[in-house]
C-alpha atoms as a PDB file:
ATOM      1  CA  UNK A   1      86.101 128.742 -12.967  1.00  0.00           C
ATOM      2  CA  UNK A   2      82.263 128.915 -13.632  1.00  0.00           C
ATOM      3  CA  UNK A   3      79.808 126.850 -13.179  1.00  0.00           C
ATOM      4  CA  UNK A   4      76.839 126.730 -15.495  1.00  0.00           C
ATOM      5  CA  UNK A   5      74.133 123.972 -14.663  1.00  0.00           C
ATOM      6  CA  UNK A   6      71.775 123.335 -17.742  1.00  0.00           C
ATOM      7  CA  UNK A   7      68.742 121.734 -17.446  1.00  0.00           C
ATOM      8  CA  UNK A   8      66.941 119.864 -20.259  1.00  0.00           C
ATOM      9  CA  UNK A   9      64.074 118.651 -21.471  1.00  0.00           C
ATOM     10  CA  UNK A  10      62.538 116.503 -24.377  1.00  0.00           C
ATOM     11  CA  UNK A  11      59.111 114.755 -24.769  1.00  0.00           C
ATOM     12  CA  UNK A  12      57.050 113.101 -27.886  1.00  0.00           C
ATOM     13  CA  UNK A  13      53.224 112.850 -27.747  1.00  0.00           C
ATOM     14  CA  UNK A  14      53.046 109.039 -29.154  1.00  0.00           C
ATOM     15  CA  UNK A  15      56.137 106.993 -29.160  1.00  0.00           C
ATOM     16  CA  UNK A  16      57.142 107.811 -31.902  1.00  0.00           C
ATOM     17  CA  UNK A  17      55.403 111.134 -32.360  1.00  0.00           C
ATOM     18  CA  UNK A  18      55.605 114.794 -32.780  1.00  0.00           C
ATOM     19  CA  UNK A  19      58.320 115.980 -30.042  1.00  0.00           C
ATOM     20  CA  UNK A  20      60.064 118.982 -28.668  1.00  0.00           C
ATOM     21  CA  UNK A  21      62.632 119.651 -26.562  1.00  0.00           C
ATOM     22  CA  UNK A  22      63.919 122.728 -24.221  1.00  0.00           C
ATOM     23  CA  UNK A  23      66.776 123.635 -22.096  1.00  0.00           C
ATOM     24  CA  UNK A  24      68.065 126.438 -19.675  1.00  0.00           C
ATOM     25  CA  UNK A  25      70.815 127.812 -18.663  1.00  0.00           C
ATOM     26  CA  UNK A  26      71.653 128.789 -15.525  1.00  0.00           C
ATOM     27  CA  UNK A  27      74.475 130.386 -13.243  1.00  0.00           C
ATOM     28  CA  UNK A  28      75.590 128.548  -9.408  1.00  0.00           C
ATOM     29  CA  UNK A  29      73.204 130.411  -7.735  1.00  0.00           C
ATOM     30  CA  UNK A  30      70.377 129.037 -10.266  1.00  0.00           C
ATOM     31  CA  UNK A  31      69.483 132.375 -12.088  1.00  0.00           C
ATOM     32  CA  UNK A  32      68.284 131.832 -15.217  1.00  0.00           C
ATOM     33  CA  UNK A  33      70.892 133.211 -18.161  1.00  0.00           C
ATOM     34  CA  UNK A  34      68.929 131.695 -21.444  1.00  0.00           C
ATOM     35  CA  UNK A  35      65.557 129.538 -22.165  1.00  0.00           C
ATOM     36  CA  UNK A  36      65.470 127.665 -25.832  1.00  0.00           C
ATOM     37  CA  UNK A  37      62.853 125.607 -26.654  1.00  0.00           C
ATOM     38  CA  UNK A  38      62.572 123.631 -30.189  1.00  0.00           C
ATOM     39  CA  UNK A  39      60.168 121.566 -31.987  1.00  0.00           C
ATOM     40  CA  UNK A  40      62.052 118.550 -33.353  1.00  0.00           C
ATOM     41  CA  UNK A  41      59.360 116.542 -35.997  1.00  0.00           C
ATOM     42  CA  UNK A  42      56.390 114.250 -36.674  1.00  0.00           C
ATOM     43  CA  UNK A  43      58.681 110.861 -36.150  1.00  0.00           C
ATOM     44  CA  UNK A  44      60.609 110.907 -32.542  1.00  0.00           C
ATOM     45  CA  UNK A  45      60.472 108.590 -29.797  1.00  0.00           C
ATOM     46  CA  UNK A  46      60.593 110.106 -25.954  1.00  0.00           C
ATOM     47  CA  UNK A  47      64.220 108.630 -25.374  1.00  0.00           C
ATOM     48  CA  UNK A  48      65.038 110.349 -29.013  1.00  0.00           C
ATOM     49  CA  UNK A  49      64.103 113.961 -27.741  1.00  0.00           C
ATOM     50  CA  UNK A  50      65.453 113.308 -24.238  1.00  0.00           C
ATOM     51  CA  UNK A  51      69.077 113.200 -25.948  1.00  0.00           C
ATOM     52  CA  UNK A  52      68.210 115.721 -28.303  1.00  0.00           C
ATOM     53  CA  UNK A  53      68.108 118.291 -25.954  1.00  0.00           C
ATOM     54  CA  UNK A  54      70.842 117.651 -24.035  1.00  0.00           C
ATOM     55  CA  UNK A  55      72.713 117.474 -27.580  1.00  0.00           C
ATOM     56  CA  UNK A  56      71.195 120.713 -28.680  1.00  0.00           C
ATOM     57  CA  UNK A  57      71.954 122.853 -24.854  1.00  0.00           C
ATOM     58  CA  UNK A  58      75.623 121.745 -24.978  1.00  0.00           C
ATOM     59  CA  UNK A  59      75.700 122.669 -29.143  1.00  0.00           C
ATOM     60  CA  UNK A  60      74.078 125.966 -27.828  1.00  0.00           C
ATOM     61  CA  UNK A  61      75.602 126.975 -25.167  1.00  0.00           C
ATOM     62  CA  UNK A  62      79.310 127.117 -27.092  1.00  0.00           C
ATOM     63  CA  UNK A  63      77.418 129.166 -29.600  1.00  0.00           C
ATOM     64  CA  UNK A  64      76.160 131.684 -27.427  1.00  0.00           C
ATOM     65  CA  UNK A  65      79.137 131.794 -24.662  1.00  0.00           C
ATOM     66  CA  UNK A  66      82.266 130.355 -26.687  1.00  0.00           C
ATOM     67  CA  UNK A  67      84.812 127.853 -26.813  1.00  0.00           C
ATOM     68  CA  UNK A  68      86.967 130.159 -24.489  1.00  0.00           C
ATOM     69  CA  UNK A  69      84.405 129.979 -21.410  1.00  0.00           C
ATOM     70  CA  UNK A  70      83.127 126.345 -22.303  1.00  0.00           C
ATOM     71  CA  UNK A  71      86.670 125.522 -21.590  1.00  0.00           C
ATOM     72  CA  UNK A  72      87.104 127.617 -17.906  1.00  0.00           C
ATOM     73  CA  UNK A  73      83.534 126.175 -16.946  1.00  0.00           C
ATOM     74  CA  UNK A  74      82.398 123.647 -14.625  1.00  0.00           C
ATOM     75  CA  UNK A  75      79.470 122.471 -16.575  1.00  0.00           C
ATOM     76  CA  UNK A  76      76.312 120.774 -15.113  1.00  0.00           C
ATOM     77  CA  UNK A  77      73.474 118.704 -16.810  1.00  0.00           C
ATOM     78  CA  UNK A  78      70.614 117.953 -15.210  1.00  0.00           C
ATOM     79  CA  UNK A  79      67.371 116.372 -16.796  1.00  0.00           C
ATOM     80  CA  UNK A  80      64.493 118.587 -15.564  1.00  0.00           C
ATOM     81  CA  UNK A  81      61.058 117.262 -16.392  1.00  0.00           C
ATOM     82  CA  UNK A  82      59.433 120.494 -15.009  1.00  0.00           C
ATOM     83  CA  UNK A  83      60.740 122.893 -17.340  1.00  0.00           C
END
């Protein structure tokens, strides 16, 4: 098994406001396998784009590394606020 720790981000300047979010993957020894970061709209509160991005890193990472290893991974999600 493999453990994959992703760390996410989201913020909105106003509440509600224009917000953003961003995420990273990394391996168990913390390297750094992917960055996204995504601008969500005019109208979203700070909770909103807090759950957006963990929404959008676990979308994204069974994009990017498949169903096959989301299944044989330990996965980790961790709300980073300095991304």
């Amino acid at each position: 098994m493999r453990k994959i720790i992703i760390y996410t981000d989201g913020g909105s300047r106003g509440n509600p406001g224009p917000a953003a979010i961003g995420f990273v993957f990394c391996n168990e020894r913390s390297e750094v396998l992917k960055k996204y970061s995504q601008y969500l709209g005019e109208s979203f509160t700070n909770n909103e784009a807090e759950y957006q991005a963990v929404i959008f890193a676990l979308d994204k990472f069974k994009q990017i590394f498949g169903k096959k290893l989301a299944l044989k991974s330990e996965i980790e999600v961790s709300s980073n606020p300095n991304l």
